[in-house]
Protein backbone atom coordinates (compact mmCIF):
# COMPACT_ATOMS: atom_id res chain seq x y z
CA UNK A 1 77.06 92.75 -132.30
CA UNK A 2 77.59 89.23 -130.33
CA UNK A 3 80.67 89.52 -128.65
CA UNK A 4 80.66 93.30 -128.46
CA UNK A 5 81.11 95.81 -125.32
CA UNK A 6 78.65 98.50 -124.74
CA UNK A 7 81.69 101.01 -125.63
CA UNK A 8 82.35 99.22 -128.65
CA UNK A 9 78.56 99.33 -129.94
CA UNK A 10 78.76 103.23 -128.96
CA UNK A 11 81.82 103.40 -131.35
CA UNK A 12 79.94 101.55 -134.03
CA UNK A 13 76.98 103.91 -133.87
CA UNK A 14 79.25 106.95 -133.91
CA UNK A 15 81.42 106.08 -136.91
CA UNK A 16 78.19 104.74 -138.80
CA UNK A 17 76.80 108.46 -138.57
CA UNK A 18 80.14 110.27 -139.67
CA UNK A 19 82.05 110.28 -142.91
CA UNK A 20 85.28 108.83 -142.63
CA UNK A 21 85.84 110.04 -139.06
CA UNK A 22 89.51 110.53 -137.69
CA UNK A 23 90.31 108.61 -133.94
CA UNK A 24 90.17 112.40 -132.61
CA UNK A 25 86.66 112.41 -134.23
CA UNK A 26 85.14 109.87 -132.64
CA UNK A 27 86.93 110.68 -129.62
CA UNK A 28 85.49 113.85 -129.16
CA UNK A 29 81.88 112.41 -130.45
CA UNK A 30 81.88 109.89 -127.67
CA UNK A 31 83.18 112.34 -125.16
CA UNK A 32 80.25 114.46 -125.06
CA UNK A 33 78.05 111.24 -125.10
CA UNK A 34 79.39 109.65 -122.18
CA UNK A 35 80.16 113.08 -120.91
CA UNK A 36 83.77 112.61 -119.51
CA UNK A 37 87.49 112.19 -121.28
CA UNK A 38 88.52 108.85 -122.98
CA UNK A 39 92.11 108.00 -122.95
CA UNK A 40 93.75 107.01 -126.15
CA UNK A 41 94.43 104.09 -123.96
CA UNK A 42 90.56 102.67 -124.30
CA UNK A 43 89.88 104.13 -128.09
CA UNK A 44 92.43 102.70 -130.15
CA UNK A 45 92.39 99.07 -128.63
CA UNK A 46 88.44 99.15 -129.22
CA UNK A 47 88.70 100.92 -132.93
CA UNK A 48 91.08 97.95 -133.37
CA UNK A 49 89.11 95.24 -132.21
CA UNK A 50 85.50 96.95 -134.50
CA UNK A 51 88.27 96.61 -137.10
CA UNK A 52 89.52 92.80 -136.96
CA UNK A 53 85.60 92.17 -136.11
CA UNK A 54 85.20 93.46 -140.10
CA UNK A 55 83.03 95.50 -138.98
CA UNK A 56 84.85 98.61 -139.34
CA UNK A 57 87.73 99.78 -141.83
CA UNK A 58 90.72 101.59 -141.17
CA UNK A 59 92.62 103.77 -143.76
CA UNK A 60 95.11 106.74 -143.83
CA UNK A 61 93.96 110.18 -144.26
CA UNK A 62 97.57 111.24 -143.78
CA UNK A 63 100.96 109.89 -142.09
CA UNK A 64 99.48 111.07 -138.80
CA UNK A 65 96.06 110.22 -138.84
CA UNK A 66 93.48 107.40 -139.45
CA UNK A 67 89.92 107.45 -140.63
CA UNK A 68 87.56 104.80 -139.59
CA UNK A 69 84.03 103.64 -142.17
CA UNK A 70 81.63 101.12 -141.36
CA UNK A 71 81.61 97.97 -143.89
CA UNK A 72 78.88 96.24 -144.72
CA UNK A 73 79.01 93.83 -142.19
CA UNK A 74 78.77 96.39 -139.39
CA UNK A 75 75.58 97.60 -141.16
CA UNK A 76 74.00 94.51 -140.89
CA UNK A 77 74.87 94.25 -136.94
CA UNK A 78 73.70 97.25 -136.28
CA UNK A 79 70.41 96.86 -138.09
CA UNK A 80 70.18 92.99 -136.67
CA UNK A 81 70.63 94.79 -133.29
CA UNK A 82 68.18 97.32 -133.78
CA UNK A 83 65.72 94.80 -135.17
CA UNK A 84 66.05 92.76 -131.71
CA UNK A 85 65.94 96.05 -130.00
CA UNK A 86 63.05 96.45 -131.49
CA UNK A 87 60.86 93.35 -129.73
CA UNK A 88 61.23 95.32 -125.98
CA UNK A 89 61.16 98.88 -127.03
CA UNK A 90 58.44 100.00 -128.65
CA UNK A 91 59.93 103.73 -130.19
């Protein structure tokens, strides 16, 4: 997760929990989290950058649409994350 914005770990989390989520998708997931609209504008650049991080993979459900799955290596930073979340939160 080194390197990664706050958004960007959201987007992780979200796309970890879904099944080959579309942008809209997430979108909408992350909208009621944060509890206000997100402009294509922010999504796509951050999809992209999960994606050239390897820690996300992009494919084509159709001509129009994307789906996003997490890859092994964003697994592992997002258990390595909640392993060092782990030392100052006791859940």
């Amino acid at each position: 997760m080194e390197g990664l914005t706050a958004f960007q770990r959201d987007l992780l989390y979200v796309i970890a929990d879904a099944d080959h989520p579309s942008g809209q998708d997430i979108k909408d997931e992350i909208e009621r989290y944060y509890s206000t609209e997100i402009n294509h504008g922010r999504l796509y650049p951050n999809l992209d950058t999960l994606v050239n991080k390897e820690l996300v993979e992009k494919g084509e459900l159709d001509r129009r649409t994307n789906y996003y799955a997490i890859t092994d290596e964003g697994n592992t930073a997002i258990q390595e994350r909640r392993e060092w979340e782990s030392q100052y939160v006791d859940l």
